[in-house]
ModelCIF file with pLDDT and N, C-alpha, C, O atoms, coordinates in Angstrom:
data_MODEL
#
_entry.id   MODEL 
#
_entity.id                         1 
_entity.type                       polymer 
_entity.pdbx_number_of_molecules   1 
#
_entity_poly.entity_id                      1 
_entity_poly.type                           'polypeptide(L)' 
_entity_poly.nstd_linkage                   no 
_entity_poly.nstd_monomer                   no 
_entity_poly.pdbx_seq_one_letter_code       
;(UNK)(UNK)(UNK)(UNK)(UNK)(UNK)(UNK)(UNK)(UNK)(UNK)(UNK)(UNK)(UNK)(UNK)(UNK)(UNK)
(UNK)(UNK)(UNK)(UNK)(UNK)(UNK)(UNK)(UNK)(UNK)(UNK)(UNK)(UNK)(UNK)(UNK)(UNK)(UNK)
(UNK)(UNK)(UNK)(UNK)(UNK)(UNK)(UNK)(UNK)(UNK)(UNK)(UNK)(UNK)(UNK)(UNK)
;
_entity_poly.pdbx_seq_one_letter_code_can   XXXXXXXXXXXXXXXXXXXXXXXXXXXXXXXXXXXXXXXXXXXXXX 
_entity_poly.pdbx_strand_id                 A 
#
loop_
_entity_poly_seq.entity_id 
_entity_poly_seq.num 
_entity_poly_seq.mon_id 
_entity_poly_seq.hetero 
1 1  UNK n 
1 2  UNK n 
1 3  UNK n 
1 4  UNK n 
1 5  UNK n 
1 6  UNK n 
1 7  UNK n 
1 8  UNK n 
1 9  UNK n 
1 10 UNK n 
1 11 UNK n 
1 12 UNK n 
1 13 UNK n 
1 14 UNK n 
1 15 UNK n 
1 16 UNK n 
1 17 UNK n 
1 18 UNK n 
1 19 UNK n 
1 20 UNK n 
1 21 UNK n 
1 22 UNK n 
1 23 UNK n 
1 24 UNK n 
1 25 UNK n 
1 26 UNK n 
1 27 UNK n 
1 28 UNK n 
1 29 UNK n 
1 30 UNK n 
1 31 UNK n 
1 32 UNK n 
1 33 UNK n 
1 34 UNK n 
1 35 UNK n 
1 36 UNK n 
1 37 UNK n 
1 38 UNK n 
1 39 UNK n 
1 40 UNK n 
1 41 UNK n 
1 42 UNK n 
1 43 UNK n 
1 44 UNK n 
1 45 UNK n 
1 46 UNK n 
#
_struct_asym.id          A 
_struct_asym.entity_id   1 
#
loop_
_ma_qa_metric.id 
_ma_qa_metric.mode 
_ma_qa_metric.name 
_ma_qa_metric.software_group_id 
_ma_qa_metric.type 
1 global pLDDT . pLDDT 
2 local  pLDDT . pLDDT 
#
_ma_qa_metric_global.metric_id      1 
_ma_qa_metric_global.metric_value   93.33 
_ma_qa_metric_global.model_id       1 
_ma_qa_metric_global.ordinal_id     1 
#
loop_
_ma_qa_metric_local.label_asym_id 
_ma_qa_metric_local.label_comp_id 
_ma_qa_metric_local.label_seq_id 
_ma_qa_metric_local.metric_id 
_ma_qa_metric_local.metric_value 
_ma_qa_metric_local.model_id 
_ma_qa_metric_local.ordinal_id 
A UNK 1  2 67.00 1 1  
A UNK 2  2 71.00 1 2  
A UNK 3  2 95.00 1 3  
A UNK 4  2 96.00 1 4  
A UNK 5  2 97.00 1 5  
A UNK 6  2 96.00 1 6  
A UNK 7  2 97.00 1 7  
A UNK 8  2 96.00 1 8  
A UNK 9  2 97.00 1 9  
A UNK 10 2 96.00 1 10 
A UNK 11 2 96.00 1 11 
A UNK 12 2 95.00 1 12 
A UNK 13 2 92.00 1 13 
A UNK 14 2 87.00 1 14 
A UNK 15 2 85.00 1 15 
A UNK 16 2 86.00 1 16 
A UNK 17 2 94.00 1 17 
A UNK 18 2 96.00 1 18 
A UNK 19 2 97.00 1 19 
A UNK 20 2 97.00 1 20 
A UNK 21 2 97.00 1 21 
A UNK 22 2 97.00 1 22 
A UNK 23 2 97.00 1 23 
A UNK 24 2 97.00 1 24 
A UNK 25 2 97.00 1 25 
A UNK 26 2 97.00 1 26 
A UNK 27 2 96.00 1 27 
A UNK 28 2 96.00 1 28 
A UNK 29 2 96.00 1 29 
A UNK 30 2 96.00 1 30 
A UNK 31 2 94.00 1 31 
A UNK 32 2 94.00 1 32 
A UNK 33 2 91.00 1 33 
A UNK 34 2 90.00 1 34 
A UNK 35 2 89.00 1 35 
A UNK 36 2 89.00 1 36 
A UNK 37 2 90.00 1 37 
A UNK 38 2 93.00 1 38 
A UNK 39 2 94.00 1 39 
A UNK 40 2 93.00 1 40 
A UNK 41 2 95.00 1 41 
A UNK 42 2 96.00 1 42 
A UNK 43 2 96.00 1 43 
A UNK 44 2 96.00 1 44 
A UNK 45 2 97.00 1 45 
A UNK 46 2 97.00 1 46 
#
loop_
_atom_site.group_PDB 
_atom_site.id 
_atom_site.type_symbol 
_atom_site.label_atom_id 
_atom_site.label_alt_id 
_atom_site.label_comp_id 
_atom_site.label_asym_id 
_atom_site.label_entity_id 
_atom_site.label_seq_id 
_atom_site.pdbx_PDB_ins_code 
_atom_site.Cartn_x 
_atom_site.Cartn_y 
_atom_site.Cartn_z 
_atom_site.occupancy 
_atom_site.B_iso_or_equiv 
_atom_site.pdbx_formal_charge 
_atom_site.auth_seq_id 
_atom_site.auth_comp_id 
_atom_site.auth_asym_id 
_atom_site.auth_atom_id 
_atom_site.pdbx_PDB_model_num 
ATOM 1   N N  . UNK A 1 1  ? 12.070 15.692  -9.898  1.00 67.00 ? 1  UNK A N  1 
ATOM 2   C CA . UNK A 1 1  ? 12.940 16.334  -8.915  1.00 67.00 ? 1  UNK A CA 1 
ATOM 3   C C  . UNK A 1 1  ? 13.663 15.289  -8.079  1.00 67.00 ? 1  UNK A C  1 
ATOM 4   O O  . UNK A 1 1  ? 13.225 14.145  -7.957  1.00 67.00 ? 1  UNK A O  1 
ATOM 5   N N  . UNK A 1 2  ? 14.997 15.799  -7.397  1.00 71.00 ? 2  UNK A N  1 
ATOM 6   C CA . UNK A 1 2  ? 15.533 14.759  -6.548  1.00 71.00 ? 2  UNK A CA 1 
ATOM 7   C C  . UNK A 1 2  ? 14.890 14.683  -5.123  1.00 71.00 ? 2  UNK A C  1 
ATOM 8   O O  . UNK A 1 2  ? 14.662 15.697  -4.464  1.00 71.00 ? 2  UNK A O  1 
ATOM 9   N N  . UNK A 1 3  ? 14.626 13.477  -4.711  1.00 95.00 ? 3  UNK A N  1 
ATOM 10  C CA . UNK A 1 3  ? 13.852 13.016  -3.624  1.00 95.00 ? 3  UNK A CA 1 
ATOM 11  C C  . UNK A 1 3  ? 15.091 12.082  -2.475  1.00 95.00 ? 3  UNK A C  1 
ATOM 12  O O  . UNK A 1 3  ? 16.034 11.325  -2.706  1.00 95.00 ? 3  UNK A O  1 
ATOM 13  N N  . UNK A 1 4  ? 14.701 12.424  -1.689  1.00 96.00 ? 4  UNK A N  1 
ATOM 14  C CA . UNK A 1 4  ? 15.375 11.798  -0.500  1.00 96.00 ? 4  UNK A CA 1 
ATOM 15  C C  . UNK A 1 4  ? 14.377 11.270  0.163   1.00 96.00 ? 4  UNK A C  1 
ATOM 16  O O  . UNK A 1 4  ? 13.205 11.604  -0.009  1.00 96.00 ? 4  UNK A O  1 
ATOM 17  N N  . UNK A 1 5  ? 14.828 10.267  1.100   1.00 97.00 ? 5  UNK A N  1 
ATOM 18  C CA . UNK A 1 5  ? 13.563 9.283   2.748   1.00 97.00 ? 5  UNK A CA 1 
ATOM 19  C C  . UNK A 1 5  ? 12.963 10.646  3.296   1.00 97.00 ? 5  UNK A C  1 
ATOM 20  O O  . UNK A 1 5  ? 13.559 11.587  3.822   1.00 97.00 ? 5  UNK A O  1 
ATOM 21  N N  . UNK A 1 6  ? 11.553 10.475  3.011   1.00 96.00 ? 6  UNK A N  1 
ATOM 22  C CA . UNK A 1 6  ? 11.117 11.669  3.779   1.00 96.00 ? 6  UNK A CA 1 
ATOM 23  C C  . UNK A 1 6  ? 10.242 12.434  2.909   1.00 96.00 ? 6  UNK A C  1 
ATOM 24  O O  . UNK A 1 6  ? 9.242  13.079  3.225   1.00 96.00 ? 6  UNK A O  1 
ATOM 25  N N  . UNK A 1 7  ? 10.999 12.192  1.260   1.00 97.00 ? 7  UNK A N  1 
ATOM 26  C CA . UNK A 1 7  ? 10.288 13.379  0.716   1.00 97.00 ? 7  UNK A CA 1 
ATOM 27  C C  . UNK A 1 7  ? 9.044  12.778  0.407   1.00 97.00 ? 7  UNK A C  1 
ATOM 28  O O  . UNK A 1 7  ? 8.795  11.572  0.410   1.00 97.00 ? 7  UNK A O  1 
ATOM 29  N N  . UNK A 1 8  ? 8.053  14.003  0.058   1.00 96.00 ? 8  UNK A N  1 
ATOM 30  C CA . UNK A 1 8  ? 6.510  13.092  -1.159  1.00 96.00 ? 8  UNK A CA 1 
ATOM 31  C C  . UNK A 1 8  ? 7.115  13.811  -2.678  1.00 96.00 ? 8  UNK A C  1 
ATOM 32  O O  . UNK A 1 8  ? 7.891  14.674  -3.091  1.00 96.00 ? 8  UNK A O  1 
ATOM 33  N N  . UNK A 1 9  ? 6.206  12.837  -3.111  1.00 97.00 ? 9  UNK A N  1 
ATOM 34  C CA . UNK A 1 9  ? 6.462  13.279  -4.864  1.00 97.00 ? 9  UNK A CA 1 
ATOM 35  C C  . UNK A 1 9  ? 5.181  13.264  -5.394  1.00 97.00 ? 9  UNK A C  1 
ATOM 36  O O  . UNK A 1 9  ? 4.514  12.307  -5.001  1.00 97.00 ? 9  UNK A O  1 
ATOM 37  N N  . UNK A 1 10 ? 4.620  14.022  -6.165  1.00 96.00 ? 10 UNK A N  1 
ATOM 38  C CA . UNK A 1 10 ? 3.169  14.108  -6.578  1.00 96.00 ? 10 UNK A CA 1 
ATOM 39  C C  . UNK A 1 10 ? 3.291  13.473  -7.348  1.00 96.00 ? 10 UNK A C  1 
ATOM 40  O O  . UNK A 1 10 ? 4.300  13.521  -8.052  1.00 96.00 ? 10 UNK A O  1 
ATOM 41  N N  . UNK A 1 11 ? 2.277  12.574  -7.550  1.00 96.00 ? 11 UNK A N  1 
ATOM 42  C CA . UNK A 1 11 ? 1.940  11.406  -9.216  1.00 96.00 ? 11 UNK A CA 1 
ATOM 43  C C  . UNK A 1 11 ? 0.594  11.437  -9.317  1.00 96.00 ? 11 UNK A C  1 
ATOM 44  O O  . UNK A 1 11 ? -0.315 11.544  -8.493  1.00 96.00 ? 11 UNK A O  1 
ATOM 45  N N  . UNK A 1 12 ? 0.677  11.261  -11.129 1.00 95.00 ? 12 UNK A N  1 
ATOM 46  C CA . UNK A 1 12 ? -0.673 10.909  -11.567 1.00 95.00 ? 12 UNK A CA 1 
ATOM 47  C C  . UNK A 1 12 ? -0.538 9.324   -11.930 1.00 95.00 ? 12 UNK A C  1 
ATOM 48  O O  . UNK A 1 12 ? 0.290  8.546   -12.404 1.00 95.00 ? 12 UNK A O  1 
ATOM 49  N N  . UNK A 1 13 ? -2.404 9.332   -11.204 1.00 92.00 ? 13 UNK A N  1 
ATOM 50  C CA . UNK A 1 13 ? -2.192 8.060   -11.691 1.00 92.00 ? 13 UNK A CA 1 
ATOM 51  C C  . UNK A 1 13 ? -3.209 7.532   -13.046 1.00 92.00 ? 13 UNK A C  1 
ATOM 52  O O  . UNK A 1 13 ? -3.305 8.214   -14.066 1.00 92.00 ? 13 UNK A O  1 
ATOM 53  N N  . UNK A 1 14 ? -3.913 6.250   -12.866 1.00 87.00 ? 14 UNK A N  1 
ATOM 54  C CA . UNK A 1 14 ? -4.690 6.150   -14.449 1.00 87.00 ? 14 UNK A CA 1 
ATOM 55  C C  . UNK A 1 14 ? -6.018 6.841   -14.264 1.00 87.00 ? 14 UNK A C  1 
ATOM 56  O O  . UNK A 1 14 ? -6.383 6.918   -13.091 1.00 87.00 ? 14 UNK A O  1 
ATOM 57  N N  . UNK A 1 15 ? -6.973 7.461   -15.351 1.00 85.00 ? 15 UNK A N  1 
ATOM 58  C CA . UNK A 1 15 ? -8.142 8.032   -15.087 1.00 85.00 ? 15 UNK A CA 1 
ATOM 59  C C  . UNK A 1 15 ? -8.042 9.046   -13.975 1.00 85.00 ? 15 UNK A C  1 
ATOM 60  O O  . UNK A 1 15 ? -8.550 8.922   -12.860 1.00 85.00 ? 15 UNK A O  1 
ATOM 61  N N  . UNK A 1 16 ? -7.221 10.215  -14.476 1.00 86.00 ? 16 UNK A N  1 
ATOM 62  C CA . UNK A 1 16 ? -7.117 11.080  -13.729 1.00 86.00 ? 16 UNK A CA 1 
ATOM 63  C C  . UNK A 1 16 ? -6.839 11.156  -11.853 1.00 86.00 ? 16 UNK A C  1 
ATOM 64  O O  . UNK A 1 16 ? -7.138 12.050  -11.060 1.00 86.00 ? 16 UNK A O  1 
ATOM 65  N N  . UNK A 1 17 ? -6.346 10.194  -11.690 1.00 94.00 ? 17 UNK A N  1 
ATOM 66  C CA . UNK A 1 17 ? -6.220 10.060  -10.400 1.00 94.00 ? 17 UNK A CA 1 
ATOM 67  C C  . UNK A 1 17 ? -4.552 10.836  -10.032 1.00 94.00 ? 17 UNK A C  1 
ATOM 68  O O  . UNK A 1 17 ? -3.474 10.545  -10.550 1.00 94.00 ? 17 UNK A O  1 
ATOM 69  N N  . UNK A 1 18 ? -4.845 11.904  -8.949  1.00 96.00 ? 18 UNK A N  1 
ATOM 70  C CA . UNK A 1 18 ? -3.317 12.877  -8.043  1.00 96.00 ? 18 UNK A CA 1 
ATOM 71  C C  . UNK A 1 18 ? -3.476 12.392  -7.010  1.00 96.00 ? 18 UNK A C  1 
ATOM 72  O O  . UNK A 1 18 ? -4.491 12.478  -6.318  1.00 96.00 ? 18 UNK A O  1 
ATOM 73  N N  . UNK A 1 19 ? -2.086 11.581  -6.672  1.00 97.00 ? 19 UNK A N  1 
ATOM 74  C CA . UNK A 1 19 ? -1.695 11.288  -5.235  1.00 97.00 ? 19 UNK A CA 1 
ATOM 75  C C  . UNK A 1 19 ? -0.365 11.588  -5.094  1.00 97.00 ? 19 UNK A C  1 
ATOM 76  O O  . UNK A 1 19 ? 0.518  11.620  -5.952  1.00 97.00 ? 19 UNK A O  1 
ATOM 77  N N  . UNK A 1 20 ? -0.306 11.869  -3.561  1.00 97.00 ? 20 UNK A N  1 
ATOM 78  C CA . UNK A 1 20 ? 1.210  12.434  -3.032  1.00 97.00 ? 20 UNK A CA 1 
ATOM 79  C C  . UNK A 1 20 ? 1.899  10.878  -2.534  1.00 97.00 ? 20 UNK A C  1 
ATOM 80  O O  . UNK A 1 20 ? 1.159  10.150  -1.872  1.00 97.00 ? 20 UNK A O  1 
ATOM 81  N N  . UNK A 1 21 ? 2.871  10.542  -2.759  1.00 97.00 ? 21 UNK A N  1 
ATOM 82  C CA . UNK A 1 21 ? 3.695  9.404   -2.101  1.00 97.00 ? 21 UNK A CA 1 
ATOM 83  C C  . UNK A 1 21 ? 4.830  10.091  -1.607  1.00 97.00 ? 21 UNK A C  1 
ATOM 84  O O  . UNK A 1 21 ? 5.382  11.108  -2.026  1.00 97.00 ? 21 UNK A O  1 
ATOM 85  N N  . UNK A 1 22 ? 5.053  9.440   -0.749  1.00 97.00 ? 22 UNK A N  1 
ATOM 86  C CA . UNK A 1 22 ? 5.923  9.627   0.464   1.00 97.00 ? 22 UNK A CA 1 
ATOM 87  C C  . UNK A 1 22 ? 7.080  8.260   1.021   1.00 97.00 ? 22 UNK A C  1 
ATOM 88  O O  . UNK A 1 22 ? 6.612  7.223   1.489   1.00 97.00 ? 22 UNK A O  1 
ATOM 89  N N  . UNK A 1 23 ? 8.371  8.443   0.896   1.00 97.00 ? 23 UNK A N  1 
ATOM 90  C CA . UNK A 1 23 ? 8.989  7.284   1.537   1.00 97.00 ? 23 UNK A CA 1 
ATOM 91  C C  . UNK A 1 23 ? 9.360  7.535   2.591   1.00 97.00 ? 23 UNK A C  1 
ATOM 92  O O  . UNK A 1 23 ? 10.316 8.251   2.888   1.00 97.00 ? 23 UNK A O  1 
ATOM 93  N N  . UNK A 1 24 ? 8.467  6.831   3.453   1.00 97.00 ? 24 UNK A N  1 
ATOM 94  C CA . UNK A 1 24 ? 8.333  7.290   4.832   1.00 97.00 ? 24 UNK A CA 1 
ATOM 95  C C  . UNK A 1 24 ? 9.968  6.904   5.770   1.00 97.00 ? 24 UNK A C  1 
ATOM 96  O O  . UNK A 1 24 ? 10.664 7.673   6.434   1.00 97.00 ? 24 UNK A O  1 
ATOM 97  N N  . UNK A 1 25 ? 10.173 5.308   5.447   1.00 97.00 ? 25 UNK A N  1 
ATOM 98  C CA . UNK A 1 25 ? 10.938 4.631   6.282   1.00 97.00 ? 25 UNK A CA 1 
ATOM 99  C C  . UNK A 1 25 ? 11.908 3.444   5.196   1.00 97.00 ? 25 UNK A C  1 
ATOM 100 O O  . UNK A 1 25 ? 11.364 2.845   4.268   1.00 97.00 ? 25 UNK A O  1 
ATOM 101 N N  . UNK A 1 26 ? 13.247 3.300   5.512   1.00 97.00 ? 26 UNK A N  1 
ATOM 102 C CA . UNK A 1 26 ? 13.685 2.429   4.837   1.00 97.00 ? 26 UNK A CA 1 
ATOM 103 C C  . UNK A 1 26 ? 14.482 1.343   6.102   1.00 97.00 ? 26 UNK A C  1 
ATOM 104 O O  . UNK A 1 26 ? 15.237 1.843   6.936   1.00 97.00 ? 26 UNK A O  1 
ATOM 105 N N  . UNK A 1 27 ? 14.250 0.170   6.088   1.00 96.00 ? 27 UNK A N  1 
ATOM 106 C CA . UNK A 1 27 ? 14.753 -0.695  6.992   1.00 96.00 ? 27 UNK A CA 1 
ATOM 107 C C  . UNK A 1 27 ? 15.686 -1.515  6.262   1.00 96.00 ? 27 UNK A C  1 
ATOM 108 O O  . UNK A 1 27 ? 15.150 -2.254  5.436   1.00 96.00 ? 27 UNK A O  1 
ATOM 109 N N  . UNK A 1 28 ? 17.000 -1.584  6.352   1.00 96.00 ? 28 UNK A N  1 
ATOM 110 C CA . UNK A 1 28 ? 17.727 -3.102  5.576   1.00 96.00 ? 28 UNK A CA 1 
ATOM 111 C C  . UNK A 1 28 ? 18.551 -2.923  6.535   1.00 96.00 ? 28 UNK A C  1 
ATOM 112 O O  . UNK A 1 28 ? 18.768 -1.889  7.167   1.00 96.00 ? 28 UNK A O  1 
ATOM 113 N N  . UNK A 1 29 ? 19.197 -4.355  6.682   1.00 96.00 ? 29 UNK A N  1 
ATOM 114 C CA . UNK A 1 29 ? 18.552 -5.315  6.547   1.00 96.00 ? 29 UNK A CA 1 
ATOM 115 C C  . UNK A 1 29 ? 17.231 -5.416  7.368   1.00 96.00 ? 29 UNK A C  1 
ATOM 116 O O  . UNK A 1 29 ? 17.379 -5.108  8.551   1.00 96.00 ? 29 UNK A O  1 
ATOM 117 N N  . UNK A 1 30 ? 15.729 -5.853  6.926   1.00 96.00 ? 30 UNK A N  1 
ATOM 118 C CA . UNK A 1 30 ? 14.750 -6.180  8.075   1.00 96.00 ? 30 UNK A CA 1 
ATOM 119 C C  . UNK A 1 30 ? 14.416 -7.693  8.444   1.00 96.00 ? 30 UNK A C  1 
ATOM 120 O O  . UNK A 1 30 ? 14.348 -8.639  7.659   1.00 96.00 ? 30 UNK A O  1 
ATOM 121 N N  . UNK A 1 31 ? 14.277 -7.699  9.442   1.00 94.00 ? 31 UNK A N  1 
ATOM 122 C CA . UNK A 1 31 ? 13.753 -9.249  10.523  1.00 94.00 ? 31 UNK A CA 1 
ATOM 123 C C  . UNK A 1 31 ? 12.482 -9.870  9.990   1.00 94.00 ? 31 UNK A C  1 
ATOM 124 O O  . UNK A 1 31 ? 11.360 -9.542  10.376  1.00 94.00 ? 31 UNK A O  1 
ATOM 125 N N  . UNK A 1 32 ? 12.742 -10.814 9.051   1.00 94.00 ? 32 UNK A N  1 
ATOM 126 C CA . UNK A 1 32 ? 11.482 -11.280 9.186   1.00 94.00 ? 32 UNK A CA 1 
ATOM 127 C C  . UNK A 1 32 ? 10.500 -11.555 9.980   1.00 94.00 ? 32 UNK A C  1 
ATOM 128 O O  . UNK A 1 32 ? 10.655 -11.707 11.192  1.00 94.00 ? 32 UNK A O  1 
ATOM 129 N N  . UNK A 1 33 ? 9.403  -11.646 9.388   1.00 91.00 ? 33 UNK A N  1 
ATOM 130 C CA . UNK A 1 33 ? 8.287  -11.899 9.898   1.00 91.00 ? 33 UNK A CA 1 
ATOM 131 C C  . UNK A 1 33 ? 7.767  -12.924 11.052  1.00 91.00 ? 33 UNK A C  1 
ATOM 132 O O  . UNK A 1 33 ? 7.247  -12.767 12.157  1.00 91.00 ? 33 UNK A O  1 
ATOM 133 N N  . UNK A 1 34 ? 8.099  -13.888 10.384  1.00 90.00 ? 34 UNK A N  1 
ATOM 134 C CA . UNK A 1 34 ? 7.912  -15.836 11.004  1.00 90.00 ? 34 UNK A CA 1 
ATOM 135 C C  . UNK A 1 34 ? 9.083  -16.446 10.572  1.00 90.00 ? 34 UNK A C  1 
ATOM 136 O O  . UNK A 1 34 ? 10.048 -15.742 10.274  1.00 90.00 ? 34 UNK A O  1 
ATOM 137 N N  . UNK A 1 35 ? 9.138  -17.767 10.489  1.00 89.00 ? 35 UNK A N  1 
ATOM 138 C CA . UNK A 1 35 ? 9.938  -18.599 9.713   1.00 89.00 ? 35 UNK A CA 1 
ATOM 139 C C  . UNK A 1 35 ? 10.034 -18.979 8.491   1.00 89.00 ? 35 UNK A C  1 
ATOM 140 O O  . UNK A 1 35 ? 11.010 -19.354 7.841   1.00 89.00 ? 35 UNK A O  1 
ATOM 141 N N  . UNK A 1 36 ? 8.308  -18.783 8.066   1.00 89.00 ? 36 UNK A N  1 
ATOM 142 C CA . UNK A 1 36 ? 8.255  -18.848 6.752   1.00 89.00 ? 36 UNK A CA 1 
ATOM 143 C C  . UNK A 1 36 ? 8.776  -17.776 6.132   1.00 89.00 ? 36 UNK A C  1 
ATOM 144 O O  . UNK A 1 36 ? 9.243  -18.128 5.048   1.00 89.00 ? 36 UNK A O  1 
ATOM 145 N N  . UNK A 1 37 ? 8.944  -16.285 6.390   1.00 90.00 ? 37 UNK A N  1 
ATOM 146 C CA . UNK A 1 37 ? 9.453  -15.541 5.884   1.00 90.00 ? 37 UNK A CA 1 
ATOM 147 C C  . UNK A 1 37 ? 10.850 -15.342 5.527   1.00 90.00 ? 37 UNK A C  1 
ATOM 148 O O  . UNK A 1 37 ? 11.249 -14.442 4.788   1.00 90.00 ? 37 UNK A O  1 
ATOM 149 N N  . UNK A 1 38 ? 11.902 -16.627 6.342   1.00 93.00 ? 38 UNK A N  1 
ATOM 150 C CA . UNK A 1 38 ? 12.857 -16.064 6.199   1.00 93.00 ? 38 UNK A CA 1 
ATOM 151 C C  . UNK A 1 38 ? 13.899 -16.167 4.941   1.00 93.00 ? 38 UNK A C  1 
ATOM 152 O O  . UNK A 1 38 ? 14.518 -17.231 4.963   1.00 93.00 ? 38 UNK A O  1 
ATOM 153 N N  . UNK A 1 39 ? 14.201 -15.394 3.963   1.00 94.00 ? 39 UNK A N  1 
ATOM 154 C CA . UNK A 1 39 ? 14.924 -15.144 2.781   1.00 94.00 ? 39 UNK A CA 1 
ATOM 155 C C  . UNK A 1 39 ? 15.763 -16.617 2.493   1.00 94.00 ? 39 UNK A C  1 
ATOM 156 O O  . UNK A 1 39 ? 16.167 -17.404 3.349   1.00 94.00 ? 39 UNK A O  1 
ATOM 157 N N  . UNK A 1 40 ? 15.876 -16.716 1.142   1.00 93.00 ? 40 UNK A N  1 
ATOM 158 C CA . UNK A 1 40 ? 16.289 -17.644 0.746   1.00 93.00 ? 40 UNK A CA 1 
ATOM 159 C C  . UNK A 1 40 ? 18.198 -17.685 0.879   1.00 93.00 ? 40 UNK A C  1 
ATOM 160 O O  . UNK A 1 40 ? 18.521 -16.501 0.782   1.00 93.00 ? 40 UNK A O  1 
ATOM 161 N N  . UNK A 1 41 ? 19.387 -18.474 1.039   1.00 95.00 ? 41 UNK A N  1 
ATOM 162 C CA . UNK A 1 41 ? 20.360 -18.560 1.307   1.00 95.00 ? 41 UNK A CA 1 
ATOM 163 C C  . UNK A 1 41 ? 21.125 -16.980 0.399   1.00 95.00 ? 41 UNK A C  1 
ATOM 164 O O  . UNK A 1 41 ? 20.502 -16.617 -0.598  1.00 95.00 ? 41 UNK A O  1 
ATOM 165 N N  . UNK A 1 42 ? 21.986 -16.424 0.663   1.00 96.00 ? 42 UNK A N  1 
ATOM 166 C CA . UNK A 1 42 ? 22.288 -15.429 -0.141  1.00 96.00 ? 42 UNK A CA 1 
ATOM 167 C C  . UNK A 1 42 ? 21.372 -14.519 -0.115  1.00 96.00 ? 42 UNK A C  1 
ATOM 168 O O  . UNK A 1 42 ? 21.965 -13.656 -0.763  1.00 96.00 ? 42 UNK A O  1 
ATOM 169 N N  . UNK A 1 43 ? 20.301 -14.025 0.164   1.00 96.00 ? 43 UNK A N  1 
ATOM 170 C CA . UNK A 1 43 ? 19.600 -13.212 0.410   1.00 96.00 ? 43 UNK A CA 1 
ATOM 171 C C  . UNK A 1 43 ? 19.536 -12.446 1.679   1.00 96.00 ? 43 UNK A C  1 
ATOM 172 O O  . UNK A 1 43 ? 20.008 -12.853 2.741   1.00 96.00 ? 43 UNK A O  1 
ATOM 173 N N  . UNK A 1 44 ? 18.805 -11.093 1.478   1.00 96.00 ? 44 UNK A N  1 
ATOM 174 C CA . UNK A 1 44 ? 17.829 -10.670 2.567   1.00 96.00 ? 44 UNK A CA 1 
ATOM 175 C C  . UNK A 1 44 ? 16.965 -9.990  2.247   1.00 96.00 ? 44 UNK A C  1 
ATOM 176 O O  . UNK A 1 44 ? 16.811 -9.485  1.135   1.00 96.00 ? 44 UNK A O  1 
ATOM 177 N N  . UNK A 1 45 ? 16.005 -9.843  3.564   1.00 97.00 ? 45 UNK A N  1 
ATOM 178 C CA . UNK A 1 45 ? 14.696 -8.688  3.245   1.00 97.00 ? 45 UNK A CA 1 
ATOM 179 C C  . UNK A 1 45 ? 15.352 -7.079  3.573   1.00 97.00 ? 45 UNK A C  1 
ATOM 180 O O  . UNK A 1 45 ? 16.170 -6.729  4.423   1.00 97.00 ? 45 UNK A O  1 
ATOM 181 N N  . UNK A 1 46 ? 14.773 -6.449  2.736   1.00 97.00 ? 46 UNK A N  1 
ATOM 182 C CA . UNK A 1 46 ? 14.445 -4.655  2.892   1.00 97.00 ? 46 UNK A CA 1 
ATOM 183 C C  . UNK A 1 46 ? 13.065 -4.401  3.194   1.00 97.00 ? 46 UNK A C  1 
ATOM 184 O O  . UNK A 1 46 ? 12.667 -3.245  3.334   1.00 97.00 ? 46 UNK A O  1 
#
């Protein structure tokens, strides 16, 4: 089915495992972390 931010989608997973996922939140561009985090030239984080 079509899913939008917000929706859950039921999945199976291996050995019988049902879980609901959910995309709760989408951030882009996001602020890294530290300094070490920050994206390589031409890049960014989501």
């Amino acid at each position: 089915a079509s899913a939008n931010v917000g929706d859950k989608i039921a999945l199976t997973g291996r050995d019988g495992q049902k879980f609901d996922v959910t995309l709760v939140l989408v951030v882009d561009p996001a602020q890294p972390r530290d300094t070490y985090s920050t994206p390589d030239p031409g890049n960014r984080l989501v």
